[in-house]
Protein backbone atom coordinates (compact mmCIF):
# COMPACT_ATOMS: atom_id res chain seq x y z
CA UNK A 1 -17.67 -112.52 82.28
CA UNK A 2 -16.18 -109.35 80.62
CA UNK A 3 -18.32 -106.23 79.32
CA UNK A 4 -16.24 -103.50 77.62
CA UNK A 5 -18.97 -100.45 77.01
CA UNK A 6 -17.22 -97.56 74.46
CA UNK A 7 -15.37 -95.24 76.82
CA UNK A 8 -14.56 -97.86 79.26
CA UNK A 9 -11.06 -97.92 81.18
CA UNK A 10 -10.54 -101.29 82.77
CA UNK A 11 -7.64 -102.56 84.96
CA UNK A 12 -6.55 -105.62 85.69
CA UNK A 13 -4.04 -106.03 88.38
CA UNK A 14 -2.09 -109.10 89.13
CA UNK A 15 1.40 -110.96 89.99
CA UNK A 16 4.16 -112.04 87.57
CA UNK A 17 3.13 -115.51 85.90
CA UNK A 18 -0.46 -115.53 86.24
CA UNK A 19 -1.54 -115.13 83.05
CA UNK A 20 -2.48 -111.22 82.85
CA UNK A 21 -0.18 -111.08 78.94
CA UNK A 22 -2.23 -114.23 78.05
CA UNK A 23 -5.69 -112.80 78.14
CA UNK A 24 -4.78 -110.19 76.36
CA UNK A 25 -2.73 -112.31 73.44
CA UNK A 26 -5.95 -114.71 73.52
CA UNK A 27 -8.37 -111.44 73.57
CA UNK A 28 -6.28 -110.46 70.50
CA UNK A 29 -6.32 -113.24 68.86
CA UNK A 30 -2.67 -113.47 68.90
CA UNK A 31 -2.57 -117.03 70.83
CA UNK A 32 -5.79 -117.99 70.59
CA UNK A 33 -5.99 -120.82 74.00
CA UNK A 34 -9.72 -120.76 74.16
CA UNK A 35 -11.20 -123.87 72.24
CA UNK A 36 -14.75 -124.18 73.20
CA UNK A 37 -18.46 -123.28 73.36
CA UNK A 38 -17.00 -120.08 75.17
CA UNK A 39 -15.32 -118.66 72.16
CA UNK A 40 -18.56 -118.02 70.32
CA UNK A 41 -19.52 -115.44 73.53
CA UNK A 42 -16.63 -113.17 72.67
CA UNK A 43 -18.37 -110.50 70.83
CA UNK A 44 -17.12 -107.06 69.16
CA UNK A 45 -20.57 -104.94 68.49
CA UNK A 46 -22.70 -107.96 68.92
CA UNK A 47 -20.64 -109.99 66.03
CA UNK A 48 -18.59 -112.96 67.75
CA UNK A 49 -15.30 -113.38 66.68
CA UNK A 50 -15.44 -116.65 65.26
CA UNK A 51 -16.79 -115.22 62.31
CA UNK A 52 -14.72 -112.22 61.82
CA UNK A 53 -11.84 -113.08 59.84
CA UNK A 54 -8.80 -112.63 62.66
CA UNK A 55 -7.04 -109.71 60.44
CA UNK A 56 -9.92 -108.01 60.82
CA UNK A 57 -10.20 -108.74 64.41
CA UNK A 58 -7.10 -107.40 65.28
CA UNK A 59 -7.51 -103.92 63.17
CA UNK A 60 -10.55 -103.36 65.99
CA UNK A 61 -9.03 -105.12 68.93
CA UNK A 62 -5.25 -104.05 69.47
CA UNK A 63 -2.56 -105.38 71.31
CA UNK A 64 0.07 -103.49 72.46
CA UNK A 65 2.82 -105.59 74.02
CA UNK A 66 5.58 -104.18 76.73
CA UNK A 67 7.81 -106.26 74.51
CA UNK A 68 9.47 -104.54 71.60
CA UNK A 69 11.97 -106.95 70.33
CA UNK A 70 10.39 -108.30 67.50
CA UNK A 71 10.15 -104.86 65.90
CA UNK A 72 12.41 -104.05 63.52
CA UNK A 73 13.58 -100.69 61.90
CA UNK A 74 11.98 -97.01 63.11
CA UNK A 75 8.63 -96.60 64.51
CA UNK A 76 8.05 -94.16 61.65
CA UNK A 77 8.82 -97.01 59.23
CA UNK A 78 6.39 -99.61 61.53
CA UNK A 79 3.60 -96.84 61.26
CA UNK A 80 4.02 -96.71 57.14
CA UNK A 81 4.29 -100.42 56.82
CA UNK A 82 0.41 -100.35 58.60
CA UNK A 83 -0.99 -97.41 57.02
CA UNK A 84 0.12 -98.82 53.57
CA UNK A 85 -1.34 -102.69 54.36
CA UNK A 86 -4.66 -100.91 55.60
CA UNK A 87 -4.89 -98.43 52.47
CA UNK A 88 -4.17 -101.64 50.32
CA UNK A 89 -6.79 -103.28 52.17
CA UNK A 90 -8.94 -100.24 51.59
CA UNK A 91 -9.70 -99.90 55.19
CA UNK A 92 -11.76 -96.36 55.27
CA UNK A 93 -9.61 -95.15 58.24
CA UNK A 94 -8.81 -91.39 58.66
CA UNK A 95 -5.78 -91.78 61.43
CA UNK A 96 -4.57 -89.88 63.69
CA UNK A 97 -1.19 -88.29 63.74
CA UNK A 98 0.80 -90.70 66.20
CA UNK A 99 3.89 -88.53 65.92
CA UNK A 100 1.44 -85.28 67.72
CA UNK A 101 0.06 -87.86 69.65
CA UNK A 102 3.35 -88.91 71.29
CA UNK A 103 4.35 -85.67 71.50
CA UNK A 104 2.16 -84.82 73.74
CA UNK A 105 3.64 -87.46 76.17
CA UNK A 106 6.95 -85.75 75.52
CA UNK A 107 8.85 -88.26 72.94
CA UNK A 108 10.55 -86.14 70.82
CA UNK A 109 10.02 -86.26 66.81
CA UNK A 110 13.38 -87.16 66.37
CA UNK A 111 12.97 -90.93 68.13
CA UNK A 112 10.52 -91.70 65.02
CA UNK A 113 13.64 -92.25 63.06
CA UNK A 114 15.70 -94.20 65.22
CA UNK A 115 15.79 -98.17 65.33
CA UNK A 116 13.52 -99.43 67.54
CA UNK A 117 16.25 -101.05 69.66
CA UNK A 118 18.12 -97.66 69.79
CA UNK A 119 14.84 -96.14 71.86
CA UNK A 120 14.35 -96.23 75.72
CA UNK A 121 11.74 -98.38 77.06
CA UNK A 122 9.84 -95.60 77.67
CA UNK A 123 10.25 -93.92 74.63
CA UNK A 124 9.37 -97.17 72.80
CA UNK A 125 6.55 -97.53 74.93
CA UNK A 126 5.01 -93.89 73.89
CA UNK A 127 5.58 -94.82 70.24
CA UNK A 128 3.88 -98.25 70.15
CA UNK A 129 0.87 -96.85 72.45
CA UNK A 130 0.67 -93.23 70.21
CA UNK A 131 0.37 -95.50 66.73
CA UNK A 132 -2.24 -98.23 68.45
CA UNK A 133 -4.21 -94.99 69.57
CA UNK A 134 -3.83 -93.34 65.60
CA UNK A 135 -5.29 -96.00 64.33
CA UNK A 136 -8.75 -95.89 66.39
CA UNK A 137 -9.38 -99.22 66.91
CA UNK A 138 -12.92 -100.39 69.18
CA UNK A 139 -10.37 -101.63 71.96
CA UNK A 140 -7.27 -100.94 73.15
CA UNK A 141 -5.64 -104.31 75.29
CA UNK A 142 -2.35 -102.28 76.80
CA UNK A 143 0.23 -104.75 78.69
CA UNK A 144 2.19 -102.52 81.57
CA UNK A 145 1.93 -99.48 78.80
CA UNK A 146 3.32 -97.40 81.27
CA UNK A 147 6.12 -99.55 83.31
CA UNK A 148 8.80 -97.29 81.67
CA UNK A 149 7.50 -94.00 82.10
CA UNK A 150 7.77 -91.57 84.44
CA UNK A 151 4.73 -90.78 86.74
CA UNK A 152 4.15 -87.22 84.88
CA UNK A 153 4.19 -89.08 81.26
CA UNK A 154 1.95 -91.66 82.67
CA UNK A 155 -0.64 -89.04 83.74
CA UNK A 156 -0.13 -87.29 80.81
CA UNK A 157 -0.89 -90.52 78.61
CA UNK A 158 -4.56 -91.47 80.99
CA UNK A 159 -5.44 -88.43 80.25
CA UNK A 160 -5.41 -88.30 76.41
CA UNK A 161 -6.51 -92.06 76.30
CA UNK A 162 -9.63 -90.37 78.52
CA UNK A 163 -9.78 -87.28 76.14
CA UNK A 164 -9.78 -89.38 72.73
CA UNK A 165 -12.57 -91.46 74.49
CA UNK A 166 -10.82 -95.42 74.18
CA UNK A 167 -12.19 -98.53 75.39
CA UNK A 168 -9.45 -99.85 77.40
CA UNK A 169 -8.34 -103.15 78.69
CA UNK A 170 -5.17 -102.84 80.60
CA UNK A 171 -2.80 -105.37 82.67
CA UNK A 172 -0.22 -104.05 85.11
CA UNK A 173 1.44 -105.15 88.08
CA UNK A 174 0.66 -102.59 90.03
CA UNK A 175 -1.88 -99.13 90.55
């Protein structure tokens, strides 16, 4: 059993190949593997997820991957492309800035205009991680979100996921 309070910062630690990106795709609803009873127990503010449609789902319960090669253009454009598919949805969201955000964590404005593929890992990493956090979902589920940063940038980003108060979920290979 899992229990994720509001605030909570939880780490799950494990080798290569035992399923730590799974749970979080299946948590996300991104490969949803679990077919049974147990699905109905999953639960987001006492509503299970079976009845929340999975779009919805995944506007409160965000992924972010260590994988960034199926994005495509800037991370500026990616962060439009949501904000304009939530205001058509007319999701009441006030965002945060992602661009301060990252900033923060030392990626500099100008990487919000280059291709994705064009960014470092790490700088990709503090753009994907600064537009999940904008968009203030219930949980964040953050795969090695830090495996391309340096140790000061890594502190830096724990302590603004602390400061902005996120429910965390997080898979790494290591502390």
């Amino acid at each position: 059993n899992l229990e994720l309070n509001k605030g909570d910062r939880l780490g799950i630690i494990g080798r290569s190949g035992v399923g730590k990106t799974q749970l979080l795709r299946t948590i996300a609803r991104i490969d949803p593997s679990l077919k049974s009873e147990s699905t109905e127990a999953v639960l987001l503010k006492g509503q299970s997820w079976t009845v929340m449609p999975p779009t919805t789902w995944r506007s409160k319960v965000m992924w972010v991957s260590q994988d960034r090669t199926t994005l495509s253009g800037t991370p500026q454009e990616f962060y439009s492309q949501i904000m304009g598919y939530r205001s058509h949805k007319r999701h009441h969201l006030v965002a945060s800035d992602p661009v301060k955000i990252a900033t923060q964590w030392n990626l500099p404005e100008t990487a919000w205009d280059r291709n994705w593929n064009a960014l470092s890992g790490g700088e990709a990493q503090r753009a994907s991680l600064a537009i999940a956090l904008s968009l203030g979902p219930c949980i964040l589920l953050l795969d090695e979100p830090t495996s391309s940063c340096d140790i000061e940038t890594t502190t830096k980003i724990e302590r603004t996921l602390k400061e902005m108060g996120a429910t965390v979920l997080i898979v790494s290979h290591s502390n």
